[in-house]
Protein backbone atom coordinates (compact mmCIF):
# COMPACT_ATOMS: atom_id res chain seq x y z
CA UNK A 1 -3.62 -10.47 63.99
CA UNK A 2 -4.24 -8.24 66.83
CA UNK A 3 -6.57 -5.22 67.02
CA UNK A 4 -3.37 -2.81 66.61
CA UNK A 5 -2.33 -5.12 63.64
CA UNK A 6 -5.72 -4.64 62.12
CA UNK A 7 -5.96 -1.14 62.82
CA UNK A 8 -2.80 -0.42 61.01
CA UNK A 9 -3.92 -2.57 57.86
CA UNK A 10 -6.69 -0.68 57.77
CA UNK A 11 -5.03 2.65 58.01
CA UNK A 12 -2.28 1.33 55.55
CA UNK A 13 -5.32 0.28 52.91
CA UNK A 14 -7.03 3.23 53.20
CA UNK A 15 -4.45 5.40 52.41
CA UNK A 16 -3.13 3.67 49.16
CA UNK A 17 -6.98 3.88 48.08
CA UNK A 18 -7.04 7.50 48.74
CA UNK A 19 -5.64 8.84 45.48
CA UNK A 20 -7.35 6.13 43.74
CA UNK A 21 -10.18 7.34 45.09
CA UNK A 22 -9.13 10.52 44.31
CA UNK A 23 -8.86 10.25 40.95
CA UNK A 24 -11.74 8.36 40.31
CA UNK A 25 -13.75 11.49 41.25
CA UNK A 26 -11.93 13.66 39.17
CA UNK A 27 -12.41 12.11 36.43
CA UNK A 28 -16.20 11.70 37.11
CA UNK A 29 -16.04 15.80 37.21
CA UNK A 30 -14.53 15.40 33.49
CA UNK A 31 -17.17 13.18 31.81
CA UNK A 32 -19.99 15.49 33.66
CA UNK A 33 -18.46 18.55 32.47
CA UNK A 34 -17.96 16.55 28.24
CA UNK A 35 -21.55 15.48 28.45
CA UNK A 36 -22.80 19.06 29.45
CA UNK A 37 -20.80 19.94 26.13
CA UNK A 38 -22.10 17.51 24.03
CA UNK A 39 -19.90 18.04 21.53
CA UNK A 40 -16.09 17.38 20.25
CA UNK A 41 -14.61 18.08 17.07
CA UNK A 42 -11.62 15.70 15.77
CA UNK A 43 -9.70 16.65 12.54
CA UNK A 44 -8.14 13.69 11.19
CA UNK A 45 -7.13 11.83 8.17
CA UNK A 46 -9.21 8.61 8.51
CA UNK A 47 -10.48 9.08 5.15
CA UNK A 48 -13.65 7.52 6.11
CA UNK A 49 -12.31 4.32 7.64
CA UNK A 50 -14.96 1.93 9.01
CA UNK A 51 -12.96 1.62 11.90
CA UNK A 52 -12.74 4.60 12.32
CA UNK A 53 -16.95 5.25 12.01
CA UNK A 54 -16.81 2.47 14.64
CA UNK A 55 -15.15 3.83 17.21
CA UNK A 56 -16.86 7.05 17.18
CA UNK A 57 -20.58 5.62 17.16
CA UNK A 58 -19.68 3.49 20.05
CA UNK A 59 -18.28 6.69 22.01
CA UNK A 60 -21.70 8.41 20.77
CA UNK A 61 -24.40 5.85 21.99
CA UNK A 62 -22.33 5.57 25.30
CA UNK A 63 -21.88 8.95 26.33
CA UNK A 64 -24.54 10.87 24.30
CA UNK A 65 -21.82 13.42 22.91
CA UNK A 66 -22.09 14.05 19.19
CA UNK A 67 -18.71 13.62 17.41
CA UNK A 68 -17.92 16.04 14.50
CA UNK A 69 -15.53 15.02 12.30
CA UNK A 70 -13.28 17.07 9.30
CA UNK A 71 -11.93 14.54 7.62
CA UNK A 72 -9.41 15.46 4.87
CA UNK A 73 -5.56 13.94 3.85
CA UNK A 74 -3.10 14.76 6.30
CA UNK A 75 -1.28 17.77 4.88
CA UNK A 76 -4.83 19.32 4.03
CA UNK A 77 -5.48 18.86 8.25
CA UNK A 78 -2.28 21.14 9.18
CA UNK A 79 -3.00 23.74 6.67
CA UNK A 80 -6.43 23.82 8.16
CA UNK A 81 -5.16 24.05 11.49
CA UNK A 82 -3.06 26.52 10.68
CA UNK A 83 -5.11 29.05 9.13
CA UNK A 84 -7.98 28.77 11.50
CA UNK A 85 -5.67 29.91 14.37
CA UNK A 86 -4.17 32.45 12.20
CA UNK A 87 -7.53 33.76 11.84
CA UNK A 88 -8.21 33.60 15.54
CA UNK A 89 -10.97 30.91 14.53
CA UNK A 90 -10.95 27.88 17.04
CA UNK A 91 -13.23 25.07 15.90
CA UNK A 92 -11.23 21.92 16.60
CA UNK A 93 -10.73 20.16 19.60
CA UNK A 94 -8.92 17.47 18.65
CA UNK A 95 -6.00 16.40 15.88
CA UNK A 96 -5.99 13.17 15.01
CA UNK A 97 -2.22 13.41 13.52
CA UNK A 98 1.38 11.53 12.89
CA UNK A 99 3.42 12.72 15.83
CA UNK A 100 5.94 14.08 13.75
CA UNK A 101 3.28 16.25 12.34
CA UNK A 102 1.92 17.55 15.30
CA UNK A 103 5.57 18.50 16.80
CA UNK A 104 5.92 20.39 13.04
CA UNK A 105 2.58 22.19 13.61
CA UNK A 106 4.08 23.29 16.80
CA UNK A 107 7.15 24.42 15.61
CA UNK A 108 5.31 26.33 13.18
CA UNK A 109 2.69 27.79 15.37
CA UNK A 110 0.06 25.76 15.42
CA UNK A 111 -0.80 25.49 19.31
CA UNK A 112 -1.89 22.85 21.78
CA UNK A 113 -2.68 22.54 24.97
CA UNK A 114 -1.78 19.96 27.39
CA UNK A 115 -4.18 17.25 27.53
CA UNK A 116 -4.31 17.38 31.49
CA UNK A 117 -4.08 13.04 31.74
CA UNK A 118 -5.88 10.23 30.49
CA UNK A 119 -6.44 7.65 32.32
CA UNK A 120 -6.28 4.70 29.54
CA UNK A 121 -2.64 5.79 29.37
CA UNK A 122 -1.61 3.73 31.69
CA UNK A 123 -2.72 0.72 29.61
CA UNK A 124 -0.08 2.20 27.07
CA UNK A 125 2.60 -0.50 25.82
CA UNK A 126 5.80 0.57 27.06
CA UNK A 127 7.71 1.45 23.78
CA UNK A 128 4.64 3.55 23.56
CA UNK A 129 4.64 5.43 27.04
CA UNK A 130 8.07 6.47 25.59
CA UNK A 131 6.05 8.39 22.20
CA UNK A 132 3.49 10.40 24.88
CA UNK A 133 3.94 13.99 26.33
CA UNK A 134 2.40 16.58 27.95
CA UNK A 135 0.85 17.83 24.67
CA UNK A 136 -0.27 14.22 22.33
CA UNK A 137 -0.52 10.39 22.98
CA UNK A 138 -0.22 7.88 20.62
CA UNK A 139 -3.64 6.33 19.29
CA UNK A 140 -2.41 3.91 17.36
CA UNK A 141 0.54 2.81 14.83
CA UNK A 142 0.15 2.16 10.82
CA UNK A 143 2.89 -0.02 10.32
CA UNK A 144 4.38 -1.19 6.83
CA UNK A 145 5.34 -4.59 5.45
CA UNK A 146 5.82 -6.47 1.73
CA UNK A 147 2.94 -6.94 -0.55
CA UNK A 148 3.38 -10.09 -2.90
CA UNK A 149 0.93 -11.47 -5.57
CA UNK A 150 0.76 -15.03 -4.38
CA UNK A 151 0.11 -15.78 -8.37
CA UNK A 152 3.47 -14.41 -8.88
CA UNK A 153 5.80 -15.46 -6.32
CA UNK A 154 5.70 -19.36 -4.89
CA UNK A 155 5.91 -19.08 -1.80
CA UNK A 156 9.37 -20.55 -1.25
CA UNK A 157 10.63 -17.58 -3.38
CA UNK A 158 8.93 -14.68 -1.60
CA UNK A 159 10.72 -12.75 0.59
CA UNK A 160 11.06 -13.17 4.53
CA UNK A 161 12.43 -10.05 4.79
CA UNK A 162 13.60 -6.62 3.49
CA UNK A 163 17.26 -7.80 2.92
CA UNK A 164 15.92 -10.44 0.66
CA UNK A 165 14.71 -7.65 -1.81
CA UNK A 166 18.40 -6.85 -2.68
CA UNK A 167 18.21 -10.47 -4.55
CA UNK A 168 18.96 -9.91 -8.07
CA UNK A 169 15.77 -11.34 -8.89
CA UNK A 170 14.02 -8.65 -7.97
CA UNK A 171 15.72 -6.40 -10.40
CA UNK A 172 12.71 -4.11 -12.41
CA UNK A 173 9.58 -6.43 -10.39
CA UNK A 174 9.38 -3.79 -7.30
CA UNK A 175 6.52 -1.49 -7.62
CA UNK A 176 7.29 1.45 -4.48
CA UNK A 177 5.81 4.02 -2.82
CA UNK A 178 8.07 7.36 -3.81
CA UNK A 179 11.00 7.43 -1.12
CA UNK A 180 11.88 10.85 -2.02
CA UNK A 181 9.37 12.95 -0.84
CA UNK A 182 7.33 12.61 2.70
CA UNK A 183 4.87 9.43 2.97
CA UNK A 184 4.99 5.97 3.34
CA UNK A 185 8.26 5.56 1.00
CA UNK A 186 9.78 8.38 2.42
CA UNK A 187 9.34 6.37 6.22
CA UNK A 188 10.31 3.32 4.88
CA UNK A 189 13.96 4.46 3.08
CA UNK A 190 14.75 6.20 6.49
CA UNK A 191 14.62 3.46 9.05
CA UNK A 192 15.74 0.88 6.25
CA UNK A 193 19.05 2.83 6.18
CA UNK A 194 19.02 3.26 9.54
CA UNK A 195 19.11 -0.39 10.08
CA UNK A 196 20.67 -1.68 7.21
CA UNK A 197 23.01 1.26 6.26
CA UNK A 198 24.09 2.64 2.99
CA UNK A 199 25.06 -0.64 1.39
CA UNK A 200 21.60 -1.81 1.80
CA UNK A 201 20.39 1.58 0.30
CA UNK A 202 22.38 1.32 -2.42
CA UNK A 203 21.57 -1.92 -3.61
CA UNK A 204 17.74 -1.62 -3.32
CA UNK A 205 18.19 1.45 -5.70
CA UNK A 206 20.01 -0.64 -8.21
CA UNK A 207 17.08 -3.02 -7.99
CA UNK A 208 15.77 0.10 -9.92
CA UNK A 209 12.05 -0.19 -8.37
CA UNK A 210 9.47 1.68 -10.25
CA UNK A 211 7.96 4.75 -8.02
CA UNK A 212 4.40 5.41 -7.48
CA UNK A 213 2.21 7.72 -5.15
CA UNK A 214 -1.31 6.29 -5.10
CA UNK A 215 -0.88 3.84 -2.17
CA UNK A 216 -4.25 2.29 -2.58
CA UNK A 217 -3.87 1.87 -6.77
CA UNK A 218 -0.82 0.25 -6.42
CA UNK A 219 -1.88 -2.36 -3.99
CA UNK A 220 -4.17 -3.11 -6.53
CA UNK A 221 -1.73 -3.32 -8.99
CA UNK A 222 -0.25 -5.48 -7.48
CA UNK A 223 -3.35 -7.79 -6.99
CA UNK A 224 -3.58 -7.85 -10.65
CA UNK A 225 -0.32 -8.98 -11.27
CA UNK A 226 1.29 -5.62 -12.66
CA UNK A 227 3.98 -6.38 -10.64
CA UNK A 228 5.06 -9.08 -8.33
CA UNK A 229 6.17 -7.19 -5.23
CA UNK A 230 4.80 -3.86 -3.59
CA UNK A 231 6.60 -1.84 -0.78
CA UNK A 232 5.92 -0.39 1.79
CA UNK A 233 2.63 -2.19 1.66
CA UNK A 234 0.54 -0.31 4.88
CA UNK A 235 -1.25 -3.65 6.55
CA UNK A 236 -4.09 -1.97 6.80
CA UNK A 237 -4.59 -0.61 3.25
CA UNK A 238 -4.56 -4.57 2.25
CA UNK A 239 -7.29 -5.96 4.63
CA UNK A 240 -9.96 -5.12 1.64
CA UNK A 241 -7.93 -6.96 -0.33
CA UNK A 242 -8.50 -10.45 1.50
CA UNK A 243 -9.63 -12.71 -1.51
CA UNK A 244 -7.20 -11.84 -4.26
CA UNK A 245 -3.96 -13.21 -5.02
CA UNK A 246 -1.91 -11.00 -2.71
CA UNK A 247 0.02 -11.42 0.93
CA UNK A 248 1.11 -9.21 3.60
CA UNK A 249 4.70 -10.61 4.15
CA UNK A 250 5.60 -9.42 7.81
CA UNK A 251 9.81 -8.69 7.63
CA UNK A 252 11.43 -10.90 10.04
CA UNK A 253 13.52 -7.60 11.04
CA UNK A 254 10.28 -5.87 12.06
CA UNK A 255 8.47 -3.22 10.18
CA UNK A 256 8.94 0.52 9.91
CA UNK A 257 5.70 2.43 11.38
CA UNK A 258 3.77 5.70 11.61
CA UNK A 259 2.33 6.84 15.17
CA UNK A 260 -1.35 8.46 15.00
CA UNK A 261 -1.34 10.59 18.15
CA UNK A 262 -3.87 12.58 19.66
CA UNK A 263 -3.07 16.08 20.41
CA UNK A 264 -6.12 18.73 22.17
CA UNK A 265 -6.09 22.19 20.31
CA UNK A 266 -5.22 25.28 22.07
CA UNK A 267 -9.03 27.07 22.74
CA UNK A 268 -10.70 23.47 22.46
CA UNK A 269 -14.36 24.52 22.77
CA UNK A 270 -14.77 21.14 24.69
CA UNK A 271 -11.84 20.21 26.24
CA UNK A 272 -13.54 17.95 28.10
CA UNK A 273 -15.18 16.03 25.95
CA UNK A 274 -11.57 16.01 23.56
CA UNK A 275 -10.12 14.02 26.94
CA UNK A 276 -13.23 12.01 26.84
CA UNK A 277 -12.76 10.83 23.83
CA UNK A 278 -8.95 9.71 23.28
CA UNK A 279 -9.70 7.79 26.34
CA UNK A 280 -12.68 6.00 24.92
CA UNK A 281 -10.08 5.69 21.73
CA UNK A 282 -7.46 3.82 24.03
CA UNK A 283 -10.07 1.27 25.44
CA UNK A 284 -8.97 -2.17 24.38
CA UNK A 285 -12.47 -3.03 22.92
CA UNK A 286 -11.74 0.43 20.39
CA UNK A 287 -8.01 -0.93 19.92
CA UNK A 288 -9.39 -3.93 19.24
CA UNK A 289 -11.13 -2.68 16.33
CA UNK A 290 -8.11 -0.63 15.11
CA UNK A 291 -6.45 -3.92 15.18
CA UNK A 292 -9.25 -6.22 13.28
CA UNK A 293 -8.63 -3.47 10.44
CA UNK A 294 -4.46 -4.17 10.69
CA UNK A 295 -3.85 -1.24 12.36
CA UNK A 296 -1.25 -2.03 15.10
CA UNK A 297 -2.69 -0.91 18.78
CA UNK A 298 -0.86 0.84 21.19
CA UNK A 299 -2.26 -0.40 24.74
CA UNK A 300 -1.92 -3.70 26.33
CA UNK A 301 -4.36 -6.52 26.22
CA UNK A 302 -5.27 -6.94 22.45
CA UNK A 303 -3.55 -9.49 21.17
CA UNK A 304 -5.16 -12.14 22.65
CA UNK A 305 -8.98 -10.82 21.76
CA UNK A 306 -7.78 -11.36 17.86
CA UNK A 307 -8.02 -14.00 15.22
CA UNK A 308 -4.23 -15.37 14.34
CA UNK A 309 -4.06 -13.18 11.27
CA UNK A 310 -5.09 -9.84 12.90
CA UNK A 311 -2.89 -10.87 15.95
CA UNK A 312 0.31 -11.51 13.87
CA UNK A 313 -0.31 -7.60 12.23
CA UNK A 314 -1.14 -6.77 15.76
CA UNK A 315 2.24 -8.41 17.42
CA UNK A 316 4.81 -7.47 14.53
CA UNK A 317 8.08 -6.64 15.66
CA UNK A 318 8.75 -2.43 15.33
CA UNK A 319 11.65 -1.96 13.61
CA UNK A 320 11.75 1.77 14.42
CA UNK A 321 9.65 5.12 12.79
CA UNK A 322 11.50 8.19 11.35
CA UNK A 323 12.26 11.18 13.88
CA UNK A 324 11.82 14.78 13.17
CA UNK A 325 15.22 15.56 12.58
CA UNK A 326 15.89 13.25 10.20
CA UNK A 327 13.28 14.73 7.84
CA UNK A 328 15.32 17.19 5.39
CA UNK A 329 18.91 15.14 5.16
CA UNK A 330 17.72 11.89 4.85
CA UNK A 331 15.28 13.51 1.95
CA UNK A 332 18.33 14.41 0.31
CA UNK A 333 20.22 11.50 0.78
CA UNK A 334 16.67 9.69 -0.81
CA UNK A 335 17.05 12.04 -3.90
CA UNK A 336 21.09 11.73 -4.51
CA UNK A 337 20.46 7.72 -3.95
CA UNK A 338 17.54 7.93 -5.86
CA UNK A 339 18.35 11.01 -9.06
């Protein structure tokens, strides 16, 4: 190459490394300015997870900045939210919310700010660069399958998928989360009908599945051979299970999810630190333990760190989530389907 040819590589190099570079810096200026504030605040509904404990430990012994966490159920969190900036009282940085939830705060009142970038976003999975915005980015998904007892059901009768529950076999053995109100159930009816329409609907309600709203209890239930078949069974809710007679069937359709997202309050008192820490949430060692508890991670490069059991929870197929719109007339089509 001659010296012009080299001179121009050079030039040509240095000026894609530039905003690199560029950005590099900034975001040096961030993590200075969130360990100066030593703090961040994240309301969420982890309900003491150990995953959960995990992730923030490791973001405390590597950057020094102590996490405070209000941990309550989900609908407790955006009544919480909402009051304190009623009351002109800003104490959290961080939700730690359903999206759905967070664009209902808004619409409500309950402010955000924009999170200003973050870098691990661009490790995001591409169905889930399609969930983020200006204001919350997804953390990671809860996603939903069939629970059988494996004491129960041989395991040429269980079934591969949610059509399968329409078999007349089924009819009286389905123990369900409520699909009437909002929750799990509630998720689950929607993108079911959605998929399979109204037919579907209708023949899963004749099925006449018994309703119940302690998603925890009835997996257990379910373990001890109550009933044969739980849905929606949350994977993660059944990795403390692993021992008793009970399976995580995985619906060849794919699986209706939740997505946690992140969202930065309006008057974060460390707004730095807030960005600090979603980013430490979306490294792949943190989404890796997400995804050793069956939680389904939302960034690239997981899969392949996990044991075959935590990687088929990880990999499952997304059938689709329920939108915001969709919340009050598919209710009432859940309740006239459902009386």
């Amino acid at each position: 190459m001659s010296l012009i040819g080299k001179l121009a590589a050079f030039v040509l190099c240095t000026m894609l490394a530039s905003p690199a570079l560029a950005q590099d810096a900034e975001w040096e200026k961030v993590v200075e300015a969130a360990k100066k504030e030593g703090t961040v605040t994240v309301y969420n509904s982890q309900l003491g997870a150990p995953n959960f404990v995990a992730v923030v430990e490791s973001f405390q012994k590597k950057y020094g900045i102590k996490v405070e966490s209000l941990d309550v159920r989900a609908s407790e969190l955006t009544e919480r939210l909402r009051s304190e900036q009623a009351a002109g009282r800003y104490i959290a940085d961080i939700q730690m919310h359903s999206a759905n939830s967070i664009e209902t705060g808004m619409q409500q009142g309950i402010e955000v700010q924009e999170h200003g970038g973050i870098p691990n976003a661009a490790n995001l999975r591409e169905e889930m660069k399609k969930e983020m915005t200006d204001k919350h980015i997804p953390g990671f998904l809860q996603a939903y399958g069939i629970l059988v007892n494996t004491s129960l059901v041989k395991p040429e009768d269980e079934p591969k998928g949610w059509q399968d529950l329409a078999d007349p076999k089924w009819q009286g053995k389905i123990l369900s989360d409520d699909m009437r109100p909002l929750g799990s159930g509630g998720t689950m009816f929607v993108v079911l009908h959605k998929t399979f329409g109204r037919e579907f609907s209708d023949k899963l309600a004749a099925q006449k599945p018994v309703f119940s709203r302690d998603l925890r209890n009835d997996a257990r239930r379910v373990a001890r051979g109550e009933y044969p078949l739980y849905i929606p069974q949350m994977f993660a809710f059944a990795n403390d299970l692993q021992g008793l007679p009970i399976k995580v069937v995985i619906p060849e359709e794919g699986v209706p999810y939740v997505s946690i997202h992140f969202a930065i309050m309006k008057n974060a008192p460390h707004p730095n630190a807030a960005r600090l820490f979603i980013n430490h949430f979306l490294d792949v060692e943190q989404q890796e333990t997400y995804a050793k508890a069956w939680m389904v991670p939302v960034v690239e490069g997981v899969a392949d760190r996990l044991d075959e059991q935590s990687r088929a929870f990880a990999t499952a197929k997304l059938l689709g989530t329920r939108e915001l719109d969709e919340y009050g007339p598919m209710m009432d089509l859940a309740k006239e389907i459902y009386p």
